[in-house]
N, C-alpha and C. Protein backbone atom coordinates (compact mmCIF):
# COMPACT_ATOMS: atom_id res chain seq x y z
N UNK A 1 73.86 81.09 102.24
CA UNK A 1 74.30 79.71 102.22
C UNK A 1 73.77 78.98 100.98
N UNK A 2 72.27 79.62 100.68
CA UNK A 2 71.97 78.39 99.84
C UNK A 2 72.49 79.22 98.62
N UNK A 3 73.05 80.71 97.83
CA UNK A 3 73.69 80.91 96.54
C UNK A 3 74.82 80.02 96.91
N UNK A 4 75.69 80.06 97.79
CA UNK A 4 77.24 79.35 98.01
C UNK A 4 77.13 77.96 97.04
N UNK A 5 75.71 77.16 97.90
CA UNK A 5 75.71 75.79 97.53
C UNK A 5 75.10 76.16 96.16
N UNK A 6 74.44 76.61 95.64
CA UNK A 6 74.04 76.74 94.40
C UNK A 6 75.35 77.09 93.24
N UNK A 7 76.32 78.09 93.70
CA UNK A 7 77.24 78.40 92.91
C UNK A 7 78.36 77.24 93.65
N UNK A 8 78.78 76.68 94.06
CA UNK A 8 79.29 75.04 94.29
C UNK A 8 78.80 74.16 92.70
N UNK A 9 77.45 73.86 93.15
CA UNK A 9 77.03 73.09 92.34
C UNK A 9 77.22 73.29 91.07
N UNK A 10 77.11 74.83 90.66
CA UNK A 10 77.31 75.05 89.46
C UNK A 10 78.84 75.02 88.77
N UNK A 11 79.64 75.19 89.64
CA UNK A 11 80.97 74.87 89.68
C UNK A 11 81.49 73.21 89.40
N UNK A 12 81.38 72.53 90.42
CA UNK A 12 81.13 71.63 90.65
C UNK A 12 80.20 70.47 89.15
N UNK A 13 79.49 71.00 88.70
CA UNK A 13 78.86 70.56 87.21
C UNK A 13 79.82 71.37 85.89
N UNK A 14 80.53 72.43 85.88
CA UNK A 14 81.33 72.97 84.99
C UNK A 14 82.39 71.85 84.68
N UNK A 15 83.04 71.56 86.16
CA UNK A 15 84.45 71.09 86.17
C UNK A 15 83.92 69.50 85.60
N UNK A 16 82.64 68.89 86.29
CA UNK A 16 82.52 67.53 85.17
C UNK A 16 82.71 67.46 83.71
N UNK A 17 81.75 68.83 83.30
CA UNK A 17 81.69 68.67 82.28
C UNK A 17 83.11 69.04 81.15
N UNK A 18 83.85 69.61 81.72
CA UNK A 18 85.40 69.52 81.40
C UNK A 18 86.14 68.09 81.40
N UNK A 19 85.96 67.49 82.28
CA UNK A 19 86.25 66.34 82.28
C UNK A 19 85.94 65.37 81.63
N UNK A 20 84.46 65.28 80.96
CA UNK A 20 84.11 64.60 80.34
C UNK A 20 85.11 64.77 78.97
N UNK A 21 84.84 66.19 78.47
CA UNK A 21 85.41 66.83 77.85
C UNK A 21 86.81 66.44 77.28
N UNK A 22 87.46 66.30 78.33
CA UNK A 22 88.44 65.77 77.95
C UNK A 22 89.25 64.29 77.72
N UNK A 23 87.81 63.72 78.47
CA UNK A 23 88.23 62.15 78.18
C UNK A 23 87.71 61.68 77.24
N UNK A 24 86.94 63.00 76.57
CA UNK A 24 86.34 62.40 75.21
C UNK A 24 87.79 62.48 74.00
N UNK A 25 88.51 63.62 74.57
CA UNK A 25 89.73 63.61 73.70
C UNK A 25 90.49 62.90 73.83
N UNK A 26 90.93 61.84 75.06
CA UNK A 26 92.01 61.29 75.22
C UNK A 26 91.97 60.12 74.15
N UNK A 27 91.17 59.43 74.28
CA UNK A 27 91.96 58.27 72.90
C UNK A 27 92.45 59.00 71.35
N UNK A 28 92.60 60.04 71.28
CA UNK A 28 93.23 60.80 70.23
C UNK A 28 94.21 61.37 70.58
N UNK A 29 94.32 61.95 71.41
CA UNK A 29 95.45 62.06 72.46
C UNK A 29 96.24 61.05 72.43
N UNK A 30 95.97 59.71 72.81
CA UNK A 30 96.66 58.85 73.41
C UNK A 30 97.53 58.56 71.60
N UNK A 31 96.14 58.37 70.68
CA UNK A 31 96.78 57.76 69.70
C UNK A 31 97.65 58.97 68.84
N UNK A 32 97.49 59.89 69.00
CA UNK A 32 98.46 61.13 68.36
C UNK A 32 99.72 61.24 69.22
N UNK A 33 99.77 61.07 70.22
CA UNK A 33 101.27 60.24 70.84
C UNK A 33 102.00 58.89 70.65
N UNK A 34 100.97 58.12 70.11
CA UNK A 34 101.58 56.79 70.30
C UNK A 34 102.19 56.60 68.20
N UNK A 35 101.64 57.65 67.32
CA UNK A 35 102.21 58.09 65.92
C UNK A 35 103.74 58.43 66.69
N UNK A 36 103.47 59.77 67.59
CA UNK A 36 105.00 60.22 67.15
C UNK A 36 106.10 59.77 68.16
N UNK A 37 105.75 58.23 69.24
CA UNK A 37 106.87 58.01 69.76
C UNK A 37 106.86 56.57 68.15
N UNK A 38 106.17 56.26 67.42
CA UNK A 38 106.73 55.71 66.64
C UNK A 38 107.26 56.21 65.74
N UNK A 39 107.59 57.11 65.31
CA UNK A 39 107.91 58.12 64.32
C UNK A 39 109.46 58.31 64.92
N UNK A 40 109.87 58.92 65.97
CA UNK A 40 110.71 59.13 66.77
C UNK A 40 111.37 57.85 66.86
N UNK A 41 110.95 56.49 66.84
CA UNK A 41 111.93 55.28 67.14
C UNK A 41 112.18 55.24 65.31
N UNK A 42 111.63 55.29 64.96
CA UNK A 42 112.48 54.83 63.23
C UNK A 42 113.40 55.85 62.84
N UNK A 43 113.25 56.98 63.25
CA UNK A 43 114.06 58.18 63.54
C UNK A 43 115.19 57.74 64.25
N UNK A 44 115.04 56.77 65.07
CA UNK A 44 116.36 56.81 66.61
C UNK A 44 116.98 55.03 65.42
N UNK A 45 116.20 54.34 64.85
CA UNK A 45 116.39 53.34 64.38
C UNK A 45 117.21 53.75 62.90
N UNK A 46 117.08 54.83 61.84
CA UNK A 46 117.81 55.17 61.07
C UNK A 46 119.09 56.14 61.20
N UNK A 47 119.56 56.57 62.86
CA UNK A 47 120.58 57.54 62.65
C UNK A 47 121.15 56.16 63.27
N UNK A 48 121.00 55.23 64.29
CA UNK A 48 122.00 53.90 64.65
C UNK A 48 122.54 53.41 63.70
N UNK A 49 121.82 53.39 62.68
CA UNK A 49 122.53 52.89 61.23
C UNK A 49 123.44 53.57 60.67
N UNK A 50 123.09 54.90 60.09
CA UNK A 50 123.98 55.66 59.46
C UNK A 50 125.02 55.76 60.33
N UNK A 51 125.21 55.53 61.93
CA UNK A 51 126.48 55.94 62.75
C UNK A 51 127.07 54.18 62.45
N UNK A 52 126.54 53.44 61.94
CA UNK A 52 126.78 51.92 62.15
C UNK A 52 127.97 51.84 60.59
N UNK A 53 126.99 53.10 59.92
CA UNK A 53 127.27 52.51 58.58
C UNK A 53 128.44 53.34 58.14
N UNK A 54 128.94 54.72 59.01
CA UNK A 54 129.61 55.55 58.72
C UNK A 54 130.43 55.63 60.10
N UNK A 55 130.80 54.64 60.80
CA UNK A 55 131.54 54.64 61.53
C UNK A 55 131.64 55.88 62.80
N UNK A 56 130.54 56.60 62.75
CA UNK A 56 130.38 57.81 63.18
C UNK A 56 130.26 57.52 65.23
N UNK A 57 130.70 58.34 66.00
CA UNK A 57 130.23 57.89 67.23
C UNK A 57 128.97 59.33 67.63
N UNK A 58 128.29 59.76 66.78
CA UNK A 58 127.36 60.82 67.45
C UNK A 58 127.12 61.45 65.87
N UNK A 59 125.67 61.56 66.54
CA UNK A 59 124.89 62.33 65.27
C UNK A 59 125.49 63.79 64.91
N UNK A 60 126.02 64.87 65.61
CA UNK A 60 126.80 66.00 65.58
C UNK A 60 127.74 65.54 64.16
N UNK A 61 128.26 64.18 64.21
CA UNK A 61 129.73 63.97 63.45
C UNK A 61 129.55 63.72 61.78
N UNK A 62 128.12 63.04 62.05
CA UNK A 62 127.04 62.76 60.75
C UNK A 62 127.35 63.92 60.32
N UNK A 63 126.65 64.80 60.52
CA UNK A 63 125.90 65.80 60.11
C UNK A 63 126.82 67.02 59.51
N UNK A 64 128.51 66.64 60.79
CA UNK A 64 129.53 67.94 60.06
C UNK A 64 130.14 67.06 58.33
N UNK A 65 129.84 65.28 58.44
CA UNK A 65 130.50 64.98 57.08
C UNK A 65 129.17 64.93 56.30
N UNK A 66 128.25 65.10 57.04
CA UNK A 66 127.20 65.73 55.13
C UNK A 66 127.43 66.67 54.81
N UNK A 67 127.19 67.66 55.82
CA UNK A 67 127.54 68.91 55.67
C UNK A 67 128.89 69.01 54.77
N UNK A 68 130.21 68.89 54.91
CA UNK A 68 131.49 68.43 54.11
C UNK A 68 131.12 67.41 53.27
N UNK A 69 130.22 66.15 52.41
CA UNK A 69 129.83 65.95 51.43
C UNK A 69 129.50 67.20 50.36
N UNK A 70 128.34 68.06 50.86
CA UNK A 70 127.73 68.66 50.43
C UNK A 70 128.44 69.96 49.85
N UNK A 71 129.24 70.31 50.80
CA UNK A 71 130.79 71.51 50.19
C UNK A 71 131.26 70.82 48.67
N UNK A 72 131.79 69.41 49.23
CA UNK A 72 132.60 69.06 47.99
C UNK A 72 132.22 68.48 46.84
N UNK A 73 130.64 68.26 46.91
CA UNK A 73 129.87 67.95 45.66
C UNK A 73 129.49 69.41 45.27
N UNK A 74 129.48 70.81 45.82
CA UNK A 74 128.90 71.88 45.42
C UNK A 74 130.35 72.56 44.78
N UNK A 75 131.11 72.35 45.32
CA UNK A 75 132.51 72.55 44.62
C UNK A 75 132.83 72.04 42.95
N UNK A 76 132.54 70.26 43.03
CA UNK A 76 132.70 69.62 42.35
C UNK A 76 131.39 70.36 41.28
N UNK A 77 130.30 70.60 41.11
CA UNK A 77 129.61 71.09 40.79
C UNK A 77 129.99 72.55 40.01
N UNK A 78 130.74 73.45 40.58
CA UNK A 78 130.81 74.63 39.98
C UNK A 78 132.48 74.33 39.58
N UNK A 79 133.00 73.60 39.63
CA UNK A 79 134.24 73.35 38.95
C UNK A 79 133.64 72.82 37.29
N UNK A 80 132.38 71.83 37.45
CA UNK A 80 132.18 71.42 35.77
C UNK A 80 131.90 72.44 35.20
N UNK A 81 130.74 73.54 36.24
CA UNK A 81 130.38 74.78 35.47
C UNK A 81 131.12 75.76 34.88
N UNK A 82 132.43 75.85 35.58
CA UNK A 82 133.42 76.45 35.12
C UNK A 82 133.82 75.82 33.91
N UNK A 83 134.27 74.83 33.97
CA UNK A 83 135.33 74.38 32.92
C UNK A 83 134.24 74.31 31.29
N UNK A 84 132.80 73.82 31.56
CA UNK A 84 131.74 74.20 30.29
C UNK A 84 131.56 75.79 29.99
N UNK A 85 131.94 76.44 31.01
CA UNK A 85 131.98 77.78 30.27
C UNK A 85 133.11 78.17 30.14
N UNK A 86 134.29 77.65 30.40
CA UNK A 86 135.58 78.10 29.93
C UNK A 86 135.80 77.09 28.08
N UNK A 87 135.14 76.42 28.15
CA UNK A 87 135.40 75.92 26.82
C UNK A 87 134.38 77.13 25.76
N UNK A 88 133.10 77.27 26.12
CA UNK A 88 132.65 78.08 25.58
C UNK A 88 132.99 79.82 25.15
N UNK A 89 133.74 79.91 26.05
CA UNK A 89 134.94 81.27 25.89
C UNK A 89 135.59 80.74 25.26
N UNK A 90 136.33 79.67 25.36
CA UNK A 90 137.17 79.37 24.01
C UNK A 90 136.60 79.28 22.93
N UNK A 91 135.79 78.48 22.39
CA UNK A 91 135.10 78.53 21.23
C UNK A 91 134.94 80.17 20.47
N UNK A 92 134.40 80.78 21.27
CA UNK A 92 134.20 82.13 20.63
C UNK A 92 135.77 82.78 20.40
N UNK A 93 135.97 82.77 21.28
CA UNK A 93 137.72 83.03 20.87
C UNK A 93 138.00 82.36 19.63
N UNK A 94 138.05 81.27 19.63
CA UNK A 94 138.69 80.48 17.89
C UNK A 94 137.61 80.96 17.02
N UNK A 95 136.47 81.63 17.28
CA UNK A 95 135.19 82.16 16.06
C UNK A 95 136.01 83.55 15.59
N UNK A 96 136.61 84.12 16.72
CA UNK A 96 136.52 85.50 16.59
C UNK A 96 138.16 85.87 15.79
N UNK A 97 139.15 84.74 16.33
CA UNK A 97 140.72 84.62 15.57
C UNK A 97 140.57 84.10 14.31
N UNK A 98 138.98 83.62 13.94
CA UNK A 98 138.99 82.63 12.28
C UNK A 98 138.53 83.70 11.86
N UNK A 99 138.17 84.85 12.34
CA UNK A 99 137.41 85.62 11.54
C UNK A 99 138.24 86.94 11.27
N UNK A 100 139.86 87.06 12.00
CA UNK A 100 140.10 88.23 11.67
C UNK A 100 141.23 87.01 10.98
């Protein structure tokens, strides 16, 4: 009886000291949650806009016309690259017809 109460007690003093333990963490806790539900509202506060500002009804719809921005500026992009190296093939071409 008396190991039982002895290993109780010792139990019983573990689990405080866990507790303490952990309420020593909670105001970091508390405040490392209270960062990312603010983080999360300027987050929820800048896609209301962009759906405000792009007529969009859902973030999914955003995201397929960046996504389709991003095609047709990468398009637009290798169309200049083309056409600066199609002039540069030309050039050598008129080097190479002045020279025969």
């Amino acid at each position: 009886l008396q190991a039982q109460k002895a290993a109780s007690d010792q139990m019983l003093h573990h689990e405080t000291e866990q507790k303490k333990a952990l309420a020593d963490k909670l105001p970091d806790t508390e405040r490392q949650l209270q960062l990312v539900i603010k983080g999360y509202n300027e987050q929820l506060k800048d896609a209301k806009k962009m759906m405000q500002a792009t007529g969009a009804t859902s973030m999914s719809e955003i995201e397929t016309r960046f996504k389709g921005m991003v095609q047709v500026q990468a398009m637009w992009d290798l169309e200049a690259r083309l056409v600066g190296e199609k002039a540069m093939v030309q050039e050598q071409a008129d080097v190479l017809q002045g020279k025969l």
